[in-house]
PDB file of N, CA and C in Angstrom:
ATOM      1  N   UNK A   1     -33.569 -16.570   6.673  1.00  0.00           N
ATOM      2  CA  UNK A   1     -33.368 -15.662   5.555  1.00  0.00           C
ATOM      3  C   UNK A   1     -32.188 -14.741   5.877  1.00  0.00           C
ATOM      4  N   UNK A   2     -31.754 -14.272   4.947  1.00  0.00           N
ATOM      5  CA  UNK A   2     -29.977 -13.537   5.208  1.00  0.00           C
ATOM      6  C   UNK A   2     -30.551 -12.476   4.186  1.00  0.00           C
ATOM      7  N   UNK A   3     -29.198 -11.441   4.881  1.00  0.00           N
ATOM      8  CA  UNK A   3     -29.376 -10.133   3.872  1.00  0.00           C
ATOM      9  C   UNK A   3     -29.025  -9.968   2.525  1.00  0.00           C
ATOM     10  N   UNK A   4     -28.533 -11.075   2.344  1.00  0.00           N
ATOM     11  CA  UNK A   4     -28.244 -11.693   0.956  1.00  0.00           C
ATOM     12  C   UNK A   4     -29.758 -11.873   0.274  1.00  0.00           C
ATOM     13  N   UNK A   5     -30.379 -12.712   0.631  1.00  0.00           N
ATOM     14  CA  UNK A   5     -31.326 -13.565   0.034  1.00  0.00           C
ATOM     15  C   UNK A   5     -32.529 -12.032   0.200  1.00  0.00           C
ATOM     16  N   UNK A   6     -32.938 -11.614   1.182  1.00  0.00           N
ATOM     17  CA  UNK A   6     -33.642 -10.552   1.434  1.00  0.00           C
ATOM     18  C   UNK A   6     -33.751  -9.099   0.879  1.00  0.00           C
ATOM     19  N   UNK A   7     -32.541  -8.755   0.994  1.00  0.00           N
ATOM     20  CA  UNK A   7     -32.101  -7.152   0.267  1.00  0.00           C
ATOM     21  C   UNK A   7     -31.166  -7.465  -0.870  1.00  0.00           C
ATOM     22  N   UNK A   8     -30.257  -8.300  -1.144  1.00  0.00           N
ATOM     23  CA  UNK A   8     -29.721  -8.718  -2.294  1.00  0.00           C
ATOM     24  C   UNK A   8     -28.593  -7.957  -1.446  1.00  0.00           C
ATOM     25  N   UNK A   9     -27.975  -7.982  -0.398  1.00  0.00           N
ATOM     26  CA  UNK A   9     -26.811  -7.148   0.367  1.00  0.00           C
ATOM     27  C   UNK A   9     -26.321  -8.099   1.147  1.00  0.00           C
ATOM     28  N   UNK A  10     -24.835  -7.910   1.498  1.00  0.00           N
ATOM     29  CA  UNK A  10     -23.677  -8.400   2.761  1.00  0.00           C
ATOM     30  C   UNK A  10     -23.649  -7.751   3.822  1.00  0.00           C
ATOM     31  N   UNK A  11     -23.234  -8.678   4.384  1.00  0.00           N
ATOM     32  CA  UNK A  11     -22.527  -8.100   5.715  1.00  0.00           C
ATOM     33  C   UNK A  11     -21.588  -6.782   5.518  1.00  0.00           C
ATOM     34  N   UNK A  12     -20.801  -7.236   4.206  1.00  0.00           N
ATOM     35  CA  UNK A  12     -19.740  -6.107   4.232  1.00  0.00           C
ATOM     36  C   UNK A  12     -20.131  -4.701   3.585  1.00  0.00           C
ATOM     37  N   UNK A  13     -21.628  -5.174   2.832  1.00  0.00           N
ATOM     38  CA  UNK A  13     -21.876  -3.920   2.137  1.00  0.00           C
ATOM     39  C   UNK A  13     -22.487  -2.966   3.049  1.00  0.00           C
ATOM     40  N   UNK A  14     -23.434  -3.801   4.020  1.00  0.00           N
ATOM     41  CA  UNK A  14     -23.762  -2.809   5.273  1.00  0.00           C
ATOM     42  C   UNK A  14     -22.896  -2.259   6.343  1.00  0.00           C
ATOM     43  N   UNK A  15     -21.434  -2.909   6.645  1.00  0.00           N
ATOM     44  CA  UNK A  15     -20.492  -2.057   7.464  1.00  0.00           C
ATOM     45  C   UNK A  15     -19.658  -1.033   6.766  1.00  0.00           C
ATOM     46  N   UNK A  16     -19.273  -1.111   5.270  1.00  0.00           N
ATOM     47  CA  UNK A  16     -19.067  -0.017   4.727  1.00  0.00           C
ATOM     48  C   UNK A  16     -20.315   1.132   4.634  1.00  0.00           C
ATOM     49  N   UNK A  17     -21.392   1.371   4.829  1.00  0.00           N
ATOM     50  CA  UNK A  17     -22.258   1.580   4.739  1.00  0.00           C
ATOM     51  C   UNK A  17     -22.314   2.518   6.448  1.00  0.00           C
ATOM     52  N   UNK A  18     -22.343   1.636   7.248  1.00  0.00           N
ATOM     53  CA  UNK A  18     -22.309   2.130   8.528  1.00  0.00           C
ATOM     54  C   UNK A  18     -20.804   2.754   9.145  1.00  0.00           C
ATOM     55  N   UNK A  19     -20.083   2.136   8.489  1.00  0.00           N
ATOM     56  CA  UNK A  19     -18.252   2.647   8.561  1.00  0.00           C
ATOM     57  C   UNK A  19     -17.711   1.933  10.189  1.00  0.00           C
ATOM     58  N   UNK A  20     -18.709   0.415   9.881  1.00  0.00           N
ATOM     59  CA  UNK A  20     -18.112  -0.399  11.137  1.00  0.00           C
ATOM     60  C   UNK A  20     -17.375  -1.193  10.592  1.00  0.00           C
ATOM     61  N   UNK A  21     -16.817  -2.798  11.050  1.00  0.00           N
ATOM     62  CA  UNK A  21     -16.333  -3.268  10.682  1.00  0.00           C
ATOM     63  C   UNK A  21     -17.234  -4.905  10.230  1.00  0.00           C
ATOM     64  N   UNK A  22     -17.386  -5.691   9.340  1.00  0.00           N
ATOM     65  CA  UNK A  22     -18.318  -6.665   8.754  1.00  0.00           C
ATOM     66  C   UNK A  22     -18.611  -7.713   9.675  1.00  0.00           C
ATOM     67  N   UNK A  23     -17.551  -7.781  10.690  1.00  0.00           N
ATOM     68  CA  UNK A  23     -17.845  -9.073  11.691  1.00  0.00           C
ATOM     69  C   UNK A  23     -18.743  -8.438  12.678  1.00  0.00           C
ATOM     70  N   UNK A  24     -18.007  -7.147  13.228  1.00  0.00           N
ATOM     71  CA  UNK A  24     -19.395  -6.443  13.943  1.00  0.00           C
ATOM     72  C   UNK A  24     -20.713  -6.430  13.631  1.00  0.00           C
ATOM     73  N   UNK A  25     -21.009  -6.121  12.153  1.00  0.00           N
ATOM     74  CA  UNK A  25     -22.428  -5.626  12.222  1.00  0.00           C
ATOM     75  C   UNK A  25     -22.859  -7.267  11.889  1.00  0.00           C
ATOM     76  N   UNK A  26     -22.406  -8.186  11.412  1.00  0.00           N
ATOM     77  CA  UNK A  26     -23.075  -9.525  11.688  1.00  0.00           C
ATOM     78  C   UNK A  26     -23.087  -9.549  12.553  1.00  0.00           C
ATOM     79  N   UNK A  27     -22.570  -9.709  14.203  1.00  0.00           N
ATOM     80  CA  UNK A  27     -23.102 -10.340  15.268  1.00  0.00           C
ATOM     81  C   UNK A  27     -23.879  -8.967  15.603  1.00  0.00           C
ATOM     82  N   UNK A  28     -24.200  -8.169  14.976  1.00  0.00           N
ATOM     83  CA  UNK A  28     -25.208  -6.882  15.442  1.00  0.00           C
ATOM     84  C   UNK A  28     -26.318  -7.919  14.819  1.00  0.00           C
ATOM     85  N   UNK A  29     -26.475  -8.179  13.749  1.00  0.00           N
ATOM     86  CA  UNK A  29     -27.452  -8.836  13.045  1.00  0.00           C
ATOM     87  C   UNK A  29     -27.784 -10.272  13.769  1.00  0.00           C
ATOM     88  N   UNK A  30     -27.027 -10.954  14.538  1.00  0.00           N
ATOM     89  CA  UNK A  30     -27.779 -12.329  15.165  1.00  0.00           C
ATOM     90  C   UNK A  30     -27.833 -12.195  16.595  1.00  0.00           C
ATOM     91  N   UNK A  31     -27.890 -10.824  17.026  1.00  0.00           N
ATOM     92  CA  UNK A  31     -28.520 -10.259  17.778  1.00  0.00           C
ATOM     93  C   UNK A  31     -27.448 -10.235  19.267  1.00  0.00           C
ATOM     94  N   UNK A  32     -25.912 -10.295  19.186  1.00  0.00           N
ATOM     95  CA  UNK A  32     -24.363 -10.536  19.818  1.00  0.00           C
ATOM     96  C   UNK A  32     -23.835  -9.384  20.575  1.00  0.00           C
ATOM     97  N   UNK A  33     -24.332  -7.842  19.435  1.00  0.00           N
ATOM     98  CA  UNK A  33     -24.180  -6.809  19.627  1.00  0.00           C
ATOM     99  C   UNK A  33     -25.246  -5.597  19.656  1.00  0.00           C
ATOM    100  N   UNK A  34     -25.069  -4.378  20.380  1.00  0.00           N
ATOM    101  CA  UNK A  34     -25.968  -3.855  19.988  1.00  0.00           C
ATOM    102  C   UNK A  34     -25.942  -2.283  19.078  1.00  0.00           C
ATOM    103  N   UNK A  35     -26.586  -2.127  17.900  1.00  0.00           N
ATOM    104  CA  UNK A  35     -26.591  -1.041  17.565  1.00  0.00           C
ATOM    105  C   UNK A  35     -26.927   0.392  18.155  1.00  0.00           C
ATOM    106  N   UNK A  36     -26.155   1.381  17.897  1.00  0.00           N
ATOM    107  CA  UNK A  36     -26.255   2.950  18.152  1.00  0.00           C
ATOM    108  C   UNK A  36     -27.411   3.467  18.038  1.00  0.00           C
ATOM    109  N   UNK A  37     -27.715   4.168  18.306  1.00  0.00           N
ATOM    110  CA  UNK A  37     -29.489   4.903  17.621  1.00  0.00           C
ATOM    111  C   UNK A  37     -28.762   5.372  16.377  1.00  0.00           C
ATOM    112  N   UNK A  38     -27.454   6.183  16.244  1.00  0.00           N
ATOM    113  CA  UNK A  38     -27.155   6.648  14.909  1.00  0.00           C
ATOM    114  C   UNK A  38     -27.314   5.080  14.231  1.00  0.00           C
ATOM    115  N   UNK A  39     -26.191   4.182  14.356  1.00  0.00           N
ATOM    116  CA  UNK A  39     -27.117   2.656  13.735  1.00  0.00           C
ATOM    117  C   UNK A  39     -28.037   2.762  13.450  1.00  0.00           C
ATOM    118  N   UNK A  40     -29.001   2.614  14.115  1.00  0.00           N
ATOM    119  CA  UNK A  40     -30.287   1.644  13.752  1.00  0.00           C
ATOM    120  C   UNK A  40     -30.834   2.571  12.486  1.00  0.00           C
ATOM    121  N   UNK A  41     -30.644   4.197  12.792  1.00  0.00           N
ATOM    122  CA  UNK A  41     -30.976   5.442  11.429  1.00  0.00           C
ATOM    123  C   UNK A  41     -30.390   4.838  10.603  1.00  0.00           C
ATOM    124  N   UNK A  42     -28.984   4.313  10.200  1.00  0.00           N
ATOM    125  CA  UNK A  42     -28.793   4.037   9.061  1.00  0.00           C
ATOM    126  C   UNK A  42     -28.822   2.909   8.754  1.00  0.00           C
ATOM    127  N   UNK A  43     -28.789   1.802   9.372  1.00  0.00           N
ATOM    128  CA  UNK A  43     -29.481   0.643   9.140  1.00  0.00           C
ATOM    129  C   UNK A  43     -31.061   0.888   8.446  1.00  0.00           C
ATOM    130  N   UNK A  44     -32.357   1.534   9.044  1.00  0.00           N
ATOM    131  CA  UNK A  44     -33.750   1.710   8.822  1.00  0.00           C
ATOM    132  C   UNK A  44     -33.332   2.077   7.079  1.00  0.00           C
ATOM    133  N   UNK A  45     -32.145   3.010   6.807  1.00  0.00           N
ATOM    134  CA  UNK A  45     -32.025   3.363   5.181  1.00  0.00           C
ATOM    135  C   UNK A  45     -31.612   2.285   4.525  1.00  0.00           C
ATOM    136  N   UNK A  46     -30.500   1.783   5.302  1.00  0.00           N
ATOM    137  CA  UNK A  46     -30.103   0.898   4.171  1.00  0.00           C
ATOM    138  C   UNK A  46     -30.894  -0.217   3.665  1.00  0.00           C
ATOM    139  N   UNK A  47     -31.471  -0.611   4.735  1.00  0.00           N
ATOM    140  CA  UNK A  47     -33.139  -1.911   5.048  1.00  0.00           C
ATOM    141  C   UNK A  47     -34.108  -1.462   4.150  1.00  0.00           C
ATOM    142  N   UNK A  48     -34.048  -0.174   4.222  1.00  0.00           N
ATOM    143  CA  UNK A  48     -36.129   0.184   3.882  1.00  0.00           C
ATOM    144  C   UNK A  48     -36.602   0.202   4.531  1.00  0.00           C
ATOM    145  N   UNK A  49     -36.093   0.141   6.099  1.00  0.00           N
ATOM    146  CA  UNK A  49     -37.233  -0.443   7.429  1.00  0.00           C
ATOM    147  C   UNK A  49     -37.669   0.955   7.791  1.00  0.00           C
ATOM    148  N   UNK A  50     -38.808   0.685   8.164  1.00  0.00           N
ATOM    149  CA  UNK A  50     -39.257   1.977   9.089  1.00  0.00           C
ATOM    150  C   UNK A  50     -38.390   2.391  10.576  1.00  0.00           C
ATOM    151  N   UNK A  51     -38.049   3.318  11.105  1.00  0.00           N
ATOM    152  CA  UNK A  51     -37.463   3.755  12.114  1.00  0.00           C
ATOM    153  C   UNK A  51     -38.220   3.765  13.183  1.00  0.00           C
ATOM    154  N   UNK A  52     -39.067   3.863  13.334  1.00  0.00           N
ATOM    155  CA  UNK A  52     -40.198   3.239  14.770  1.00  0.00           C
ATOM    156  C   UNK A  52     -40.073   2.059  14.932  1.00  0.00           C
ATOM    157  N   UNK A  53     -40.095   0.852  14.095  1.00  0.00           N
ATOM    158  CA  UNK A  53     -40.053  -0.391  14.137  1.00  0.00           C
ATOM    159  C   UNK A  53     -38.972  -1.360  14.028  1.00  0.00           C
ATOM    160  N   UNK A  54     -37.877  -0.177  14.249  1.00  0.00           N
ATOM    161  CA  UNK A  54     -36.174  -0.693  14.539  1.00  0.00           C
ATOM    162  C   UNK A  54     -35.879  -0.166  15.574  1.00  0.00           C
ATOM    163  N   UNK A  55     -36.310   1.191  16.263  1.00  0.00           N
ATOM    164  CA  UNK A  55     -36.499   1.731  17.596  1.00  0.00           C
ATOM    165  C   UNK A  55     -37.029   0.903  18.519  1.00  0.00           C
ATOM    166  N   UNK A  56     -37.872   0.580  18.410  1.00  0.00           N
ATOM    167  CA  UNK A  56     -39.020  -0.739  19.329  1.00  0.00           C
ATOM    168  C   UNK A  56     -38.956  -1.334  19.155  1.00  0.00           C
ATOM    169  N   UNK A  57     -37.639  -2.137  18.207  1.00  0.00           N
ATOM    170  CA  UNK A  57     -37.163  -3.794  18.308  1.00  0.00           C
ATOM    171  C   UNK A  57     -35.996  -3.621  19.220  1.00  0.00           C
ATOM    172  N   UNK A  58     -35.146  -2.636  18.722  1.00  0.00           N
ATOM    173  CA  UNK A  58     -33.483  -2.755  19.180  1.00  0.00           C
ATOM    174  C   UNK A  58     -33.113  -1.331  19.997  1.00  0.00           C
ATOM    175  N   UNK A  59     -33.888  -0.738  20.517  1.00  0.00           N
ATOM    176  CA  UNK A  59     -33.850   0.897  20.983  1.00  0.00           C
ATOM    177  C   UNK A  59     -33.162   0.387  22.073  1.00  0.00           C
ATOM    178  N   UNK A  60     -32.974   1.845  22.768  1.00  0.00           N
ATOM    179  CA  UNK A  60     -31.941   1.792  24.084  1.00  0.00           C
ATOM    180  C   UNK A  60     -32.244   0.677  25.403  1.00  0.00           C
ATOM    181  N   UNK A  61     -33.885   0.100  24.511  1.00  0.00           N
ATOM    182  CA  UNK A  61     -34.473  -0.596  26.210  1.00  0.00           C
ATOM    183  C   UNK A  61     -33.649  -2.296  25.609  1.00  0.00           C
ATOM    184  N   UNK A  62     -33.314  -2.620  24.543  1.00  0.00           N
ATOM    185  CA  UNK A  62     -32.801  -3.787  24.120  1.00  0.00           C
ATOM    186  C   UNK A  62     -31.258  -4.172  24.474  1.00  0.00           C
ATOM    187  N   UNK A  63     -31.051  -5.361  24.425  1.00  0.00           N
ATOM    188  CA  UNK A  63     -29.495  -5.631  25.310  1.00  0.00           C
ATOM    189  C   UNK A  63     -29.415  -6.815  24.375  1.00  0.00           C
ATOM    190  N   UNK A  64     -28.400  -6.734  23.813  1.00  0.00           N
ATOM    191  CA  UNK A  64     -28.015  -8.196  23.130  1.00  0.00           C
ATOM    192  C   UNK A  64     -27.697  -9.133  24.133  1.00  0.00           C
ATOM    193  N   UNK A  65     -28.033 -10.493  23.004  1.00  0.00           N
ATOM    194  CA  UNK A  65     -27.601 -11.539  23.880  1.00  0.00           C
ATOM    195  C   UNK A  65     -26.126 -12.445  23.464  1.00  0.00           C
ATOM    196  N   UNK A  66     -26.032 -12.998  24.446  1.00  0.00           N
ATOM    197  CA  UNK A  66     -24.509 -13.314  24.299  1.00  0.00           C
ATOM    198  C   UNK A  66     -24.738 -14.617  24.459  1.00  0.00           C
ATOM    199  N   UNK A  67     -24.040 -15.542  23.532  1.00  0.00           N
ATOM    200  CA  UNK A  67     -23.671 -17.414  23.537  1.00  0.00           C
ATOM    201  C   UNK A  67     -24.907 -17.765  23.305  1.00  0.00           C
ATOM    202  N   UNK A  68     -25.631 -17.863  22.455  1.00  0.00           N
ATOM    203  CA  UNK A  68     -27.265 -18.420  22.502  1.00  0.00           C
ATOM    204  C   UNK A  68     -27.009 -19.928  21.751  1.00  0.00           C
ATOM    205  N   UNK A  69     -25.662 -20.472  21.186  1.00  0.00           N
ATOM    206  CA  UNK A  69     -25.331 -21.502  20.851  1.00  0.00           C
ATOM    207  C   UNK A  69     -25.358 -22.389  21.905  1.00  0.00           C
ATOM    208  N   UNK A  70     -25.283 -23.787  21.988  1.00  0.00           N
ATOM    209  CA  UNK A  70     -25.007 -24.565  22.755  1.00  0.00           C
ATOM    210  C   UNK A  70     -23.646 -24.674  23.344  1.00  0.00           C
ATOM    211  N   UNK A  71     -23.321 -25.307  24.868  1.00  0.00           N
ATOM    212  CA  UNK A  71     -22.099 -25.125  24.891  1.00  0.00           C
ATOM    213  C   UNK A  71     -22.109 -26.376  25.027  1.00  0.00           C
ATOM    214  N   UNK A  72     -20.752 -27.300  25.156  1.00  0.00           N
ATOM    215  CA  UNK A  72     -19.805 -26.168  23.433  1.00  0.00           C
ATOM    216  C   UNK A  72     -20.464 -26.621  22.352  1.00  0.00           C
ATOM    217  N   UNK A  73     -20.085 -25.510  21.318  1.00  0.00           N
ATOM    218  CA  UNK A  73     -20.500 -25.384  20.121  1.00  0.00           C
ATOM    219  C   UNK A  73     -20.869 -26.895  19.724  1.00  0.00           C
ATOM    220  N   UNK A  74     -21.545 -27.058  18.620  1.00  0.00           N
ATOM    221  CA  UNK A  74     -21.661 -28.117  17.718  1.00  0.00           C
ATOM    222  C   UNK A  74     -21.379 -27.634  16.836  1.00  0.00           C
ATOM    223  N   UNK A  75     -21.098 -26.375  16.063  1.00  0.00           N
ATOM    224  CA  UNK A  75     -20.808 -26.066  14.788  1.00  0.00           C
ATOM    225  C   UNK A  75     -19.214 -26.425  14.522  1.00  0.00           C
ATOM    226  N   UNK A  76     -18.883 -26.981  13.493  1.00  0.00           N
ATOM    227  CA  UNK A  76     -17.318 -27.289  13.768  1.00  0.00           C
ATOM    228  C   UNK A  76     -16.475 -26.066  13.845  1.00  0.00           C
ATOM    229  N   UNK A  77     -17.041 -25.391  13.161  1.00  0.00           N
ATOM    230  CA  UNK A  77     -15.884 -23.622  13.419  1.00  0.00           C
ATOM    231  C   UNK A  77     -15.786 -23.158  14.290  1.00  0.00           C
ATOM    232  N   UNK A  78     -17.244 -23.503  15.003  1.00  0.00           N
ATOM    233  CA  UNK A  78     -17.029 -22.579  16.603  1.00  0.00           C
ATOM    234  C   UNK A  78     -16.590 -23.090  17.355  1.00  0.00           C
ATOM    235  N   UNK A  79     -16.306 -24.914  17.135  1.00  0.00           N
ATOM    236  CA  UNK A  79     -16.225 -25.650  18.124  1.00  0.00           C
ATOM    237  C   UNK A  79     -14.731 -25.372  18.235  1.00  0.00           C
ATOM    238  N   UNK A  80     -13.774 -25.213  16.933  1.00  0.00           N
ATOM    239  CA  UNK A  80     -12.686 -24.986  16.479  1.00  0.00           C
ATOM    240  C   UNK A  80     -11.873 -23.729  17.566  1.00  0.00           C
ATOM    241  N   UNK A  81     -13.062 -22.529  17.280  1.00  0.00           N
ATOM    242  CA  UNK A  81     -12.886 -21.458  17.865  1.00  0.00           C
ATOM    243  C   UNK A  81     -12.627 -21.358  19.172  1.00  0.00           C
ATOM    244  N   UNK A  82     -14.017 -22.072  19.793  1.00  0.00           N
ATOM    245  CA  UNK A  82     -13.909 -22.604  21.358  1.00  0.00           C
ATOM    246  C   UNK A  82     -13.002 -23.555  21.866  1.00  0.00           C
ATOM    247  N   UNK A  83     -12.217 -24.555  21.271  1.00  0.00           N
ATOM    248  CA  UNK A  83     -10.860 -25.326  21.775  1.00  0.00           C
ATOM    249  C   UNK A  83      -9.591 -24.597  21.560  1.00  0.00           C
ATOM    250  N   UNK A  84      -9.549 -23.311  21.228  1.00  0.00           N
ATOM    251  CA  UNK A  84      -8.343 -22.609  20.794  1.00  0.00           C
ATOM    252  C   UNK A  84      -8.692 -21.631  22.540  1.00  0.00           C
ATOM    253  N   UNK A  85      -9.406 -21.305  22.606  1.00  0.00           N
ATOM    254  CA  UNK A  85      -9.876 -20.522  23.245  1.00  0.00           C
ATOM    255  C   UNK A  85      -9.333 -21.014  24.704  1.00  0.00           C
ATOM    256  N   UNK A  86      -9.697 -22.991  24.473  1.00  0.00           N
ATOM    257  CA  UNK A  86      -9.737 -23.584  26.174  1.00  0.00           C
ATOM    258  C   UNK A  86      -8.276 -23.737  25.977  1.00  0.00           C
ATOM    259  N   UNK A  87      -7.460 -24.229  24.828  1.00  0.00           N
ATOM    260  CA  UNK A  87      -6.404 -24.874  24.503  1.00  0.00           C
ATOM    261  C   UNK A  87      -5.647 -23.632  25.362  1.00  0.00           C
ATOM    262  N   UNK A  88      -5.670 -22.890  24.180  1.00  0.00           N
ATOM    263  CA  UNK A  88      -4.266 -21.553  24.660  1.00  0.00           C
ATOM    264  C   UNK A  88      -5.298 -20.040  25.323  1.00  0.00           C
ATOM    265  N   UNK A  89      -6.045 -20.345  25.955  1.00  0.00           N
ATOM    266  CA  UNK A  89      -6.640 -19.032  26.174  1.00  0.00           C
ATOM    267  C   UNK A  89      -5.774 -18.753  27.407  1.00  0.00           C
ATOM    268  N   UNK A  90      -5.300 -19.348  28.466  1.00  0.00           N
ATOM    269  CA  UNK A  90      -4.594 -18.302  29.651  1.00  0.00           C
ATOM    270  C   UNK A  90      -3.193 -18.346  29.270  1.00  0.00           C
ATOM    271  N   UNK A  91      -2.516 -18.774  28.285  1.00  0.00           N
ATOM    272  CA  UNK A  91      -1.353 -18.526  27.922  1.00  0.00           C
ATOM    273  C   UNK A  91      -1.191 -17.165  27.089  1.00  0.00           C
ATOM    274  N   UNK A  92      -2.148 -17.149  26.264  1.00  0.00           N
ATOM    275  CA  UNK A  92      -2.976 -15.836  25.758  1.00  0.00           C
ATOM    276  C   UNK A  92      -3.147 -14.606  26.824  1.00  0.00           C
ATOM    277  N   UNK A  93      -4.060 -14.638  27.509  1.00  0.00           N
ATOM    278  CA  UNK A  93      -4.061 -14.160  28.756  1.00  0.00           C
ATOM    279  C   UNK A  93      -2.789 -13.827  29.456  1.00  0.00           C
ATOM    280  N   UNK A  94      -2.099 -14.769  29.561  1.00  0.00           N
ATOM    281  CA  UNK A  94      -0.601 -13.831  30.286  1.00  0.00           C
ATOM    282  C   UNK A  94      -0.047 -13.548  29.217  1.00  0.00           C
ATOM    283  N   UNK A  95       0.024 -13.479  28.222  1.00  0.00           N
ATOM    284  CA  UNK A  95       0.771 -12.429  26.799  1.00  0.00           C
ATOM    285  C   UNK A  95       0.428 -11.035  26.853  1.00  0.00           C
ATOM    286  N   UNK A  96      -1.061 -10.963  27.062  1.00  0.00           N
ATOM    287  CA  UNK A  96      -1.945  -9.955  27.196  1.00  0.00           C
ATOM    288  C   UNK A  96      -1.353  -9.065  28.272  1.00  0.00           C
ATOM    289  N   UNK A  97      -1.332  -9.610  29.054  1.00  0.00           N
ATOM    290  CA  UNK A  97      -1.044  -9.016  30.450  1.00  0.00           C
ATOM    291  C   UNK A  97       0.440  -8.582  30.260  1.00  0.00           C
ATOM    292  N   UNK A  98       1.710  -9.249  30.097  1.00  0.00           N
ATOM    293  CA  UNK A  98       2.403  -9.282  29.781  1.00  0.00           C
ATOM    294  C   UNK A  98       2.993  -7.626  28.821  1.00  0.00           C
ATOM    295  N   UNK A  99       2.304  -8.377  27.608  1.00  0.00           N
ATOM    296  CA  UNK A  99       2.997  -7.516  26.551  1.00  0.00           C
ATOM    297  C   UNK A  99       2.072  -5.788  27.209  1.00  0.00           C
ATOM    298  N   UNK A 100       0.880  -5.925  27.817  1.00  0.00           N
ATOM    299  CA  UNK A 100       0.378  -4.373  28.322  1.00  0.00           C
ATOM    300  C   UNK A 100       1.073  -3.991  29.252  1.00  0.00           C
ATOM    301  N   UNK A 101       1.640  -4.587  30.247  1.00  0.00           N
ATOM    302  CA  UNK A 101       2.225  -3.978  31.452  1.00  0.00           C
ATOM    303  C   UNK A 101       3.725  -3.174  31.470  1.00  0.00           C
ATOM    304  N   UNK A 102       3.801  -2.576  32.513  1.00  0.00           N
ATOM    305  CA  UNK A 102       5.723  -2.221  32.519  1.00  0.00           C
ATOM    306  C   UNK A 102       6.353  -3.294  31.881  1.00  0.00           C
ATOM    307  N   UNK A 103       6.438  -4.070  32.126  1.00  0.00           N
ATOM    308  CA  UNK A 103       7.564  -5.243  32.402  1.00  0.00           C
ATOM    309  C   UNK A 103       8.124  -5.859  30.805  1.00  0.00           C
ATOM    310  N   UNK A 104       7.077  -5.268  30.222  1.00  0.00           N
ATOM    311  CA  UNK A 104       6.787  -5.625  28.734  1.00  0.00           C
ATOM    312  C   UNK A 104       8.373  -5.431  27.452  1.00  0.00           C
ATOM    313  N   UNK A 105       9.238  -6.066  27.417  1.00  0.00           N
ATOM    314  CA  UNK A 105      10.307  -6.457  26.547  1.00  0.00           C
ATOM    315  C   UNK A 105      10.147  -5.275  25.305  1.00  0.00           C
ATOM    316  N   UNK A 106      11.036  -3.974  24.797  1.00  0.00           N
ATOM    317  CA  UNK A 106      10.823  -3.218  23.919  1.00  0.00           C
ATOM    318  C   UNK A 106      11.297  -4.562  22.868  1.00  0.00           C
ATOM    319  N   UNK A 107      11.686  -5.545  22.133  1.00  0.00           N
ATOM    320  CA  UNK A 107      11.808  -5.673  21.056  1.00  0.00           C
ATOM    321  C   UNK A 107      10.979  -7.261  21.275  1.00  0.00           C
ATOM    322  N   UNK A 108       9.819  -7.297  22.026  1.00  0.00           N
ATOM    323  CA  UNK A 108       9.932  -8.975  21.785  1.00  0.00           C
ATOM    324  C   UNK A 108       8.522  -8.740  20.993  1.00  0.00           C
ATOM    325  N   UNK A 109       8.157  -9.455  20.393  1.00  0.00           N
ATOM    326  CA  UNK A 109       7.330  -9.833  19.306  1.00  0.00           C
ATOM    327  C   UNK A 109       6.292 -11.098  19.333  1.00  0.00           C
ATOM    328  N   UNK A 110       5.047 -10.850  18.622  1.00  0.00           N
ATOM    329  CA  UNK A 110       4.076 -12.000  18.767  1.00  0.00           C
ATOM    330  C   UNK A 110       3.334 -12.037  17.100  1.00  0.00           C
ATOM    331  N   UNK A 111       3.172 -13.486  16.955  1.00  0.00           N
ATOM    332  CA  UNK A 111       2.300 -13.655  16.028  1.00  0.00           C
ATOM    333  C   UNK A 111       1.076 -14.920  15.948  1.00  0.00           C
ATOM    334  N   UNK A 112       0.304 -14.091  15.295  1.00  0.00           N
ATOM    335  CA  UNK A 112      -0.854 -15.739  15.198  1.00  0.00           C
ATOM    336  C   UNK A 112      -0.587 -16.734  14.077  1.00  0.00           C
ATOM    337  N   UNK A 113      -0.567 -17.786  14.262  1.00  0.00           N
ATOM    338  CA  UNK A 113      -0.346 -18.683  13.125  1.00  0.00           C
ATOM    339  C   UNK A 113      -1.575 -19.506  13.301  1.00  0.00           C
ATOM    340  N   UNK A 114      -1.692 -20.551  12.167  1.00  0.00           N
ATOM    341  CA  UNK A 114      -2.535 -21.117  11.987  1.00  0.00           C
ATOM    342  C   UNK A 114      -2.416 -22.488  12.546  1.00  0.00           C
ATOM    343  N   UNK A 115      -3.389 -22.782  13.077  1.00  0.00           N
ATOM    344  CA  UNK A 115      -3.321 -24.201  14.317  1.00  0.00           C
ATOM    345  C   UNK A 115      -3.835 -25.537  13.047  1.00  0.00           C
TER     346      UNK A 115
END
């Protein structure tokens, strides 16, 4: 069930709502990330949920979990996601490094394009 089908609400209507950003509070929602106590207060409003029973699901003693997918993915998007990742991830990685450090070129430039 989705917050669609449940509250008749998005992802995006609850991060405007919380003043996060929509990809965040989905992986807050499949459990990736974890919410604030200020969160979970305004989550319990925007839900209807009771605040004891979002405290004692997701309170300070809770830790999200991370990759609960198979590796690698079977979903084709993630799988997509995850070969971009193996493809160009340490070339990425020294850009990173790169463009943060001293050494870093005042006029050189980067963009993402579509693979």
């Amino acid at each position: 069930m989705t917050l669609t089908h449940w509250r008749g609400l998005t992802f995006e209507a609850v991060a405007k709502e919380l003043g996060r950003d929509e990809v965040w509070v989905a992986s807050a929602f499949y459990g990736q990330a974890k919410f604030s106590a200020n969160d979970l207060q305004k989550v319990s409003g925007i839900l209807d949920l009771p605040q004891a029973d979002l405290d004692a699901a997701l309170g300070d003693h809770w830790w999200p979990y991370r990759g609960l997918d198979p590796m690698p993915p079977t979903d084709p998007v993630l799988y997509r996601l995850y070969e971009g990742v193996l493809v160009y991830g340490n070339s990425i990685k020294v850009k990173v490094n790169f463009k943060f450090s001293e050494m870093t070129s005042p006029d050189e430039s980067y963009a993402v394009y579509r693979l």
